[in-house]
PDB file of N, CA and C in Angstrom:
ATOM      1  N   UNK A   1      23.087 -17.541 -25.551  1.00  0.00           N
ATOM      2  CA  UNK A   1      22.368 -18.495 -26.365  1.00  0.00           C
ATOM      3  C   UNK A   1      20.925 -18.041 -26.469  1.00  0.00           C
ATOM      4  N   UNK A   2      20.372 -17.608 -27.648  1.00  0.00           N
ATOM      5  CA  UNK A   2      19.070 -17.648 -27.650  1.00  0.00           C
ATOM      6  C   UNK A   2      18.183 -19.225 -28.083  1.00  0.00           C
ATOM      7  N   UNK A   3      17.099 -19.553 -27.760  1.00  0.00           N
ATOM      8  CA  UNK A   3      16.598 -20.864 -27.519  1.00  0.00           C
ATOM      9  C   UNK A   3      16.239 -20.893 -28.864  1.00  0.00           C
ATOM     10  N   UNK A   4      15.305 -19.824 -29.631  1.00  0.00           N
ATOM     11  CA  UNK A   4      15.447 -20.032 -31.218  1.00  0.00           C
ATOM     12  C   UNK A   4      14.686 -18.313 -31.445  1.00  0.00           C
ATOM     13  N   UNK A   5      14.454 -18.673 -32.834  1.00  0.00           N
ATOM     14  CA  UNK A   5      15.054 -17.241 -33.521  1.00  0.00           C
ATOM     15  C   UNK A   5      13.583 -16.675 -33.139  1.00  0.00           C
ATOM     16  N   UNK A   6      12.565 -17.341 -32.424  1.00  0.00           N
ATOM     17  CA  UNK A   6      11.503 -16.180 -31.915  1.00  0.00           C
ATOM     18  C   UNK A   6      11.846 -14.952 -31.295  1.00  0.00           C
ATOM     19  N   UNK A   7      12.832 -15.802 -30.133  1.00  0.00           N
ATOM     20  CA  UNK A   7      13.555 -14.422 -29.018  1.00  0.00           C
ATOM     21  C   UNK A   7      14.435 -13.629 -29.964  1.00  0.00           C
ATOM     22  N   UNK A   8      14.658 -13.900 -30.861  1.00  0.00           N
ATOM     23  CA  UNK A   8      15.488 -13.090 -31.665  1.00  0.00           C
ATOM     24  C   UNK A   8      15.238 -11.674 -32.204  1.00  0.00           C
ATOM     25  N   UNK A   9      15.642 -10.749 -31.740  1.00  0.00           N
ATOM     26  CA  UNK A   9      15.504  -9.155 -31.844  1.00  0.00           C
ATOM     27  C   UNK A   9      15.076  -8.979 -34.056  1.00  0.00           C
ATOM     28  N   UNK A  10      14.372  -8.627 -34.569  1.00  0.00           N
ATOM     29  CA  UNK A  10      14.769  -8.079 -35.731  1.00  0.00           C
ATOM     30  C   UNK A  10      16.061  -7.839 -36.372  1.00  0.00           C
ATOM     31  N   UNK A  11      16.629  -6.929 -35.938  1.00  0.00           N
ATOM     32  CA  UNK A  11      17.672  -6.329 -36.023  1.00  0.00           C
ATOM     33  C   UNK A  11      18.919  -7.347 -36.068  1.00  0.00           C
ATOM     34  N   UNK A  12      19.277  -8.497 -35.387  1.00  0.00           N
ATOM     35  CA  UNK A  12      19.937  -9.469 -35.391  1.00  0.00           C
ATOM     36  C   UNK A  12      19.303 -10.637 -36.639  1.00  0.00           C
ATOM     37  N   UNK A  13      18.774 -10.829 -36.341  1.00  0.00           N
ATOM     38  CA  UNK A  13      18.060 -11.475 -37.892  1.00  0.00           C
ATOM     39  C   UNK A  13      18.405 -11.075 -38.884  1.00  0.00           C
ATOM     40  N   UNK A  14      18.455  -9.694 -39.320  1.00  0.00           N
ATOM     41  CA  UNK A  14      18.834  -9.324 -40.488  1.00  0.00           C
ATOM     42  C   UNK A  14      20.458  -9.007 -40.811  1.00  0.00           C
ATOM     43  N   UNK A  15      21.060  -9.189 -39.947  1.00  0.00           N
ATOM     44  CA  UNK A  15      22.643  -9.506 -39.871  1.00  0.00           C
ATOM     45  C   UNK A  15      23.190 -10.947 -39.994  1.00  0.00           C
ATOM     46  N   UNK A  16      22.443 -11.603 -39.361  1.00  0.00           N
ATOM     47  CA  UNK A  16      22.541 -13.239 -39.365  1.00  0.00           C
ATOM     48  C   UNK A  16      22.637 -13.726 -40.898  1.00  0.00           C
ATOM     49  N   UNK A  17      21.667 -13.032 -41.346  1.00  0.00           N
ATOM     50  CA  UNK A  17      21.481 -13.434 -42.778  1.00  0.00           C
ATOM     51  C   UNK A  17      22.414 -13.350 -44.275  1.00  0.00           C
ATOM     52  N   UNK A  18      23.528 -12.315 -43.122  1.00  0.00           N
ATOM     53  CA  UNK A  18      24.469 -12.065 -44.265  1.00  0.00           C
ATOM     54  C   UNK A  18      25.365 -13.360 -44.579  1.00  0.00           C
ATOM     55  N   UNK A  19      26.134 -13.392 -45.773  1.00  0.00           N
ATOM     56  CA  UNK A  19      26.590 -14.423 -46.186  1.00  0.00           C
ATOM     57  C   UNK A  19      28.174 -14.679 -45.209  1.00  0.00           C
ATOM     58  N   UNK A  20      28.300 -13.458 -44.485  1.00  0.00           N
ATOM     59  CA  UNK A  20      29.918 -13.558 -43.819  1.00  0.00           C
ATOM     60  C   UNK A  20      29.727 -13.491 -42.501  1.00  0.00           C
ATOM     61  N   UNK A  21      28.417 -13.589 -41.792  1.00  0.00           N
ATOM     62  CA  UNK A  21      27.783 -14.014 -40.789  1.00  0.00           C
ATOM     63  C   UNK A  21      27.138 -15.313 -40.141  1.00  0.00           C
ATOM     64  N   UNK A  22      27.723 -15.861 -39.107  1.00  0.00           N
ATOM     65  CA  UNK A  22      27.148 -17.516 -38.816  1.00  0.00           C
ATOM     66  C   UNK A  22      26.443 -17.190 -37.059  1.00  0.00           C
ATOM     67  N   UNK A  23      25.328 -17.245 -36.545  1.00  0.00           N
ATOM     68  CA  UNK A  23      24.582 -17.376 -35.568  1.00  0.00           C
ATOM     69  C   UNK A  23      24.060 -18.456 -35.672  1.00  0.00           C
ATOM     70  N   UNK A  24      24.346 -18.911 -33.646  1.00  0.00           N
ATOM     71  CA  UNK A  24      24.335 -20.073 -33.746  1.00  0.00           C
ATOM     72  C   UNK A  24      22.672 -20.031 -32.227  1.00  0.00           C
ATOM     73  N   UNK A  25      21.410 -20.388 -33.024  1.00  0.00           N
ATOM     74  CA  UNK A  25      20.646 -20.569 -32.341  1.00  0.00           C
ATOM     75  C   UNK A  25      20.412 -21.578 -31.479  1.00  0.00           C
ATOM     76  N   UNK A  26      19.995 -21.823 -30.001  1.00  0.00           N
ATOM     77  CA  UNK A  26      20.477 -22.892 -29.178  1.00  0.00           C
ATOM     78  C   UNK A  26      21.432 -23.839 -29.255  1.00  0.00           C
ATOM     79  N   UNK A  27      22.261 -22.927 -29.422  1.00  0.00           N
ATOM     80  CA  UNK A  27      23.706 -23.794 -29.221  1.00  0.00           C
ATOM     81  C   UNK A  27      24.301 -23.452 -28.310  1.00  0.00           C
ATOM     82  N   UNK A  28      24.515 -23.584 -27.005  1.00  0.00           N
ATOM     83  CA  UNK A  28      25.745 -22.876 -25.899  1.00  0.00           C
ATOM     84  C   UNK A  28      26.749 -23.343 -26.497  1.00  0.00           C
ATOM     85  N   UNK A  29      28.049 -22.826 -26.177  1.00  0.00           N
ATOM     86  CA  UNK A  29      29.358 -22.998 -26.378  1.00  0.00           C
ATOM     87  C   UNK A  29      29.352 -23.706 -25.295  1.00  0.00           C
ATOM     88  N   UNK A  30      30.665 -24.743 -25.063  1.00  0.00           N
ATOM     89  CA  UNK A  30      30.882 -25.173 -24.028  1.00  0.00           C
ATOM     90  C   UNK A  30      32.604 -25.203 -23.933  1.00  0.00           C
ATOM     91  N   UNK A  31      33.003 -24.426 -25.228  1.00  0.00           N
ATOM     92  CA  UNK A  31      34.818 -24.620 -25.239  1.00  0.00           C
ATOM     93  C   UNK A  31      35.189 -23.737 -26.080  1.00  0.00           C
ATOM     94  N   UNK A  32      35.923 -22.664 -25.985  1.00  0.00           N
ATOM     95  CA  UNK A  32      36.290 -21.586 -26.770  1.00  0.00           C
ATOM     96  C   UNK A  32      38.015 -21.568 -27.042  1.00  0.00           C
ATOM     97  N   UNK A  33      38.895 -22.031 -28.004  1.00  0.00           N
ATOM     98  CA  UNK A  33      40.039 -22.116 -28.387  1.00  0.00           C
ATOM     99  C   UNK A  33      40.587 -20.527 -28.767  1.00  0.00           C
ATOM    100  N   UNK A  34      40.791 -19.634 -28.270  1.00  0.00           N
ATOM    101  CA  UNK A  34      41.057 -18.520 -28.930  1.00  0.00           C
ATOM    102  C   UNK A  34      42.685 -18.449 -29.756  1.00  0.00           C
ATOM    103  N   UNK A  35      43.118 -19.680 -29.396  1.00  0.00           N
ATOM    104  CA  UNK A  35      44.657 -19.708 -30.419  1.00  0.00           C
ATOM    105  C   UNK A  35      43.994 -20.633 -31.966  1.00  0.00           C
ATOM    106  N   UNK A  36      43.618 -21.376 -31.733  1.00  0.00           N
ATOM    107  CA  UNK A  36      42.886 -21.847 -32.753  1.00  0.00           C
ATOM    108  C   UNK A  36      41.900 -21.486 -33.684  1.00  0.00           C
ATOM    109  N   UNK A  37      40.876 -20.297 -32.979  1.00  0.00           N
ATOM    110  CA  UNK A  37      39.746 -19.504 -33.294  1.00  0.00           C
ATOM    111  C   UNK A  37      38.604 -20.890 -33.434  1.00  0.00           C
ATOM    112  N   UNK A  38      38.402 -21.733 -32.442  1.00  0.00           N
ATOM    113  CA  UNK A  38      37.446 -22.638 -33.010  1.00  0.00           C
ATOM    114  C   UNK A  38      36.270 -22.380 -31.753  1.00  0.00           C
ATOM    115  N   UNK A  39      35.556 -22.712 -31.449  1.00  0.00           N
ATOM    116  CA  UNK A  39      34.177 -22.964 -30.599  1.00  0.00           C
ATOM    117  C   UNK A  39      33.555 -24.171 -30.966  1.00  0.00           C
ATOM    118  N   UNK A  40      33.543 -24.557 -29.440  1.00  0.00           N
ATOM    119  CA  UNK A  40      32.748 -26.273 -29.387  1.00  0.00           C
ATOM    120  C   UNK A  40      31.312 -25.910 -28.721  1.00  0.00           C
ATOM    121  N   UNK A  41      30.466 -26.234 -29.528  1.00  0.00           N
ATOM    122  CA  UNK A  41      29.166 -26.145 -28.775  1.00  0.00           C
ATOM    123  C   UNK A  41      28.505 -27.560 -27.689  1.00  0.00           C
ATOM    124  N   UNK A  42      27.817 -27.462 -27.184  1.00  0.00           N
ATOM    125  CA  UNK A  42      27.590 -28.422 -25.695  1.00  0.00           C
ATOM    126  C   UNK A  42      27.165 -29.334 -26.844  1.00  0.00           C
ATOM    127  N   UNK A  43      26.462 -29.782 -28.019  1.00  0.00           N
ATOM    128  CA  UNK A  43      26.507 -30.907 -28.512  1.00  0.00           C
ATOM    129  C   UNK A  43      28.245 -31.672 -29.393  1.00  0.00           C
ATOM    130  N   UNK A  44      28.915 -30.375 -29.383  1.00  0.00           N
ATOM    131  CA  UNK A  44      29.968 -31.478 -29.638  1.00  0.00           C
ATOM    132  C   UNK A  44      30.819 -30.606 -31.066  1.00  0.00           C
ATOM    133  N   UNK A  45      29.401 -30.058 -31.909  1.00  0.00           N
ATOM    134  CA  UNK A  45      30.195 -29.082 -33.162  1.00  0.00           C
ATOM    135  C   UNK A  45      30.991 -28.016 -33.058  1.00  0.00           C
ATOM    136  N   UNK A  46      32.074 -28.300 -33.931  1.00  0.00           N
ATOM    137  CA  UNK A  46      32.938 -26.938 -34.124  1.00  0.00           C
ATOM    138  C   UNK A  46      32.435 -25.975 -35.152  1.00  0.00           C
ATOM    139  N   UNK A  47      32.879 -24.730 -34.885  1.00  0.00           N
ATOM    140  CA  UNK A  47      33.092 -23.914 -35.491  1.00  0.00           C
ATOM    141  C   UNK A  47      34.094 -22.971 -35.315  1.00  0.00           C
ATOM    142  N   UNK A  48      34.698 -22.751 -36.761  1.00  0.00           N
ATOM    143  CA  UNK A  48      35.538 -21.789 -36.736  1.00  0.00           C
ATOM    144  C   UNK A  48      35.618 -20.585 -36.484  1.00  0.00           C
ATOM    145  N   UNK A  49      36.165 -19.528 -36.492  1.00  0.00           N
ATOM    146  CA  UNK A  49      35.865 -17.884 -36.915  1.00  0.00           C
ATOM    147  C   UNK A  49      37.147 -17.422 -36.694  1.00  0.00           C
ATOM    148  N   UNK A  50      36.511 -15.881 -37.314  1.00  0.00           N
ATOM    149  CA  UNK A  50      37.873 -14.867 -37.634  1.00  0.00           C
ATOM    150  C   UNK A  50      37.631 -13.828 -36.393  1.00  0.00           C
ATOM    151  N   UNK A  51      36.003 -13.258 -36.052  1.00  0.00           N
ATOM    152  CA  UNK A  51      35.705 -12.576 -34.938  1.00  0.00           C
ATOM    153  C   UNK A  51      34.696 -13.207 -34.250  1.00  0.00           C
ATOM    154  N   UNK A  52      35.063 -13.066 -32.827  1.00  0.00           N
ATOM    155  CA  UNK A  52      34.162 -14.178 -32.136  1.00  0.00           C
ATOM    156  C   UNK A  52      33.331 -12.707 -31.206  1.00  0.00           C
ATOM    157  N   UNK A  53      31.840 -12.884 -31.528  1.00  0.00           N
ATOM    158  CA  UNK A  53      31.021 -12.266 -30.473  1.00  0.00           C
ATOM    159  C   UNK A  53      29.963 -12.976 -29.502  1.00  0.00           C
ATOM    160  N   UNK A  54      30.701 -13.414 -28.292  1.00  0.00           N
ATOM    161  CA  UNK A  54      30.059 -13.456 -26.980  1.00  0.00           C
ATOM    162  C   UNK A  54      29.004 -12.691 -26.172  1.00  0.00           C
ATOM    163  N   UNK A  55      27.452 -12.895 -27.207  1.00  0.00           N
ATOM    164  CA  UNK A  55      26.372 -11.771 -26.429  1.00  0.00           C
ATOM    165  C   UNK A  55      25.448 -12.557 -25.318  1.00  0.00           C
ATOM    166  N   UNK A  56      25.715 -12.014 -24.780  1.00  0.00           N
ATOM    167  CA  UNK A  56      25.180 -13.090 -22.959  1.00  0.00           C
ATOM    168  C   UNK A  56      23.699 -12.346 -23.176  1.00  0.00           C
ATOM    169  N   UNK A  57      22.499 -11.420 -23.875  1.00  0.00           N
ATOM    170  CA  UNK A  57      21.331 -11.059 -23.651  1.00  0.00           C
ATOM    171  C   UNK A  57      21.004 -10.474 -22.474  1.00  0.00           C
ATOM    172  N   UNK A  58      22.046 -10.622 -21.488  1.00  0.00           N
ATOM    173  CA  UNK A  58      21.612  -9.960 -20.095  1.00  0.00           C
ATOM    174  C   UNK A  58      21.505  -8.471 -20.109  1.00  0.00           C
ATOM    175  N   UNK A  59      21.168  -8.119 -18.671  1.00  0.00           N
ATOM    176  CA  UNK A  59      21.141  -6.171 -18.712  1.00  0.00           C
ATOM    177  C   UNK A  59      21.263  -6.473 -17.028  1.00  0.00           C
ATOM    178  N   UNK A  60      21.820  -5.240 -17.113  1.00  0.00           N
ATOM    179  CA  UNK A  60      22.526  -5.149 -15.083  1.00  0.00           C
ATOM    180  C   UNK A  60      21.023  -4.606 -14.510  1.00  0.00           C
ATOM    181  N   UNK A  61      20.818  -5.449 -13.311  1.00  0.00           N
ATOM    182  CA  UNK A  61      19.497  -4.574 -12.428  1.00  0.00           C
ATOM    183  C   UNK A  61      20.099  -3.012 -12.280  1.00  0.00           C
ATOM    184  N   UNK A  62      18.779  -2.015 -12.554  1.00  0.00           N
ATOM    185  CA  UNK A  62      18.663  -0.694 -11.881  1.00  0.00           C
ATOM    186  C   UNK A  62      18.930  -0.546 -10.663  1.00  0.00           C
ATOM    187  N   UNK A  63      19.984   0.215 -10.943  1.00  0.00           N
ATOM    188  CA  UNK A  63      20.537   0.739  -9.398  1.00  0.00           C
ATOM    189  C   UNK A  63      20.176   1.865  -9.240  1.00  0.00           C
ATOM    190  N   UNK A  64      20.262   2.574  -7.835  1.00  0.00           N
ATOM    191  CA  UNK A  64      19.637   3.722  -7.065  1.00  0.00           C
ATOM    192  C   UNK A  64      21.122   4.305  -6.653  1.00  0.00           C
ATOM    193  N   UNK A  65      21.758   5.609  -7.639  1.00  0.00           N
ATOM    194  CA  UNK A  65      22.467   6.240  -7.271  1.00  0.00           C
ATOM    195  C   UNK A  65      22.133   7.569  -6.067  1.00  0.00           C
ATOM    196  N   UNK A  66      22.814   8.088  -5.247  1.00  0.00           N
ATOM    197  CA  UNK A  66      22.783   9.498  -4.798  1.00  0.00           C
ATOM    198  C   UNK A  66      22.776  10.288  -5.992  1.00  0.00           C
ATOM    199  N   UNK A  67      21.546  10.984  -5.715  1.00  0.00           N
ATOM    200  CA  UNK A  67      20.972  12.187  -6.111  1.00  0.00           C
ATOM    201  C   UNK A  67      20.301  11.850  -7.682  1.00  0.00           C
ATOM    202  N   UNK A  68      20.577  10.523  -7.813  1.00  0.00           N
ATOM    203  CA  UNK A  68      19.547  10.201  -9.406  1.00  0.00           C
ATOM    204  C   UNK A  68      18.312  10.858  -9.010  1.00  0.00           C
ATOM    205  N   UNK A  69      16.967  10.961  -9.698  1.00  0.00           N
ATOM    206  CA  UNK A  69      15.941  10.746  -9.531  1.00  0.00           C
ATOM    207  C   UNK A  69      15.111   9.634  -9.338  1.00  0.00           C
ATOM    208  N   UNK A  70      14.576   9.273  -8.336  1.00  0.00           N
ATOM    209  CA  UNK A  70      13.572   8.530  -7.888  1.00  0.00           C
ATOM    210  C   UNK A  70      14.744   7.468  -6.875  1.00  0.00           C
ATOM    211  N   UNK A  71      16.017   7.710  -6.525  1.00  0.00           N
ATOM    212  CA  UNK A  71      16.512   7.265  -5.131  1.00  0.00           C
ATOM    213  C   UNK A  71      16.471   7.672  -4.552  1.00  0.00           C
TER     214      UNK A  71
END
């Protein structure tokens, strides 16, 4: 969930905008039907879809392999 389209990368903005594209700004999901293809967001709205993308914004902490540089 991004909180609104400030945090929003460029690059996603200009995909959002397409007409066969729906982003849903502060909306968490709170119920995902994948036989149905619907998504309930924590206020209660559905939405449909044909491809569902689940982007969580996270990134894994830097890890310190053997023999990387700087472990």
């Amino acid at each position: 969930m991004l909180s609104n389209r400030d945090d929003a990368p460029d690059k996603l903005l200009e995909i959002a905008a397409l007409p066969q594209v729906s982003v849903r700004f502060g909306q968490p999901a709170s119920y995902i039907d994948p036989d149905s293809r619907y998504v309930t967001t924590a206020d209660g709205l559905e939405f449909s879809y044909d491809q569902l993308v689940i982007a969580t914004g996270s990134s894994p902490p830097a890890r310190r392999w053997p023999g990387r540089a700087g472990a």
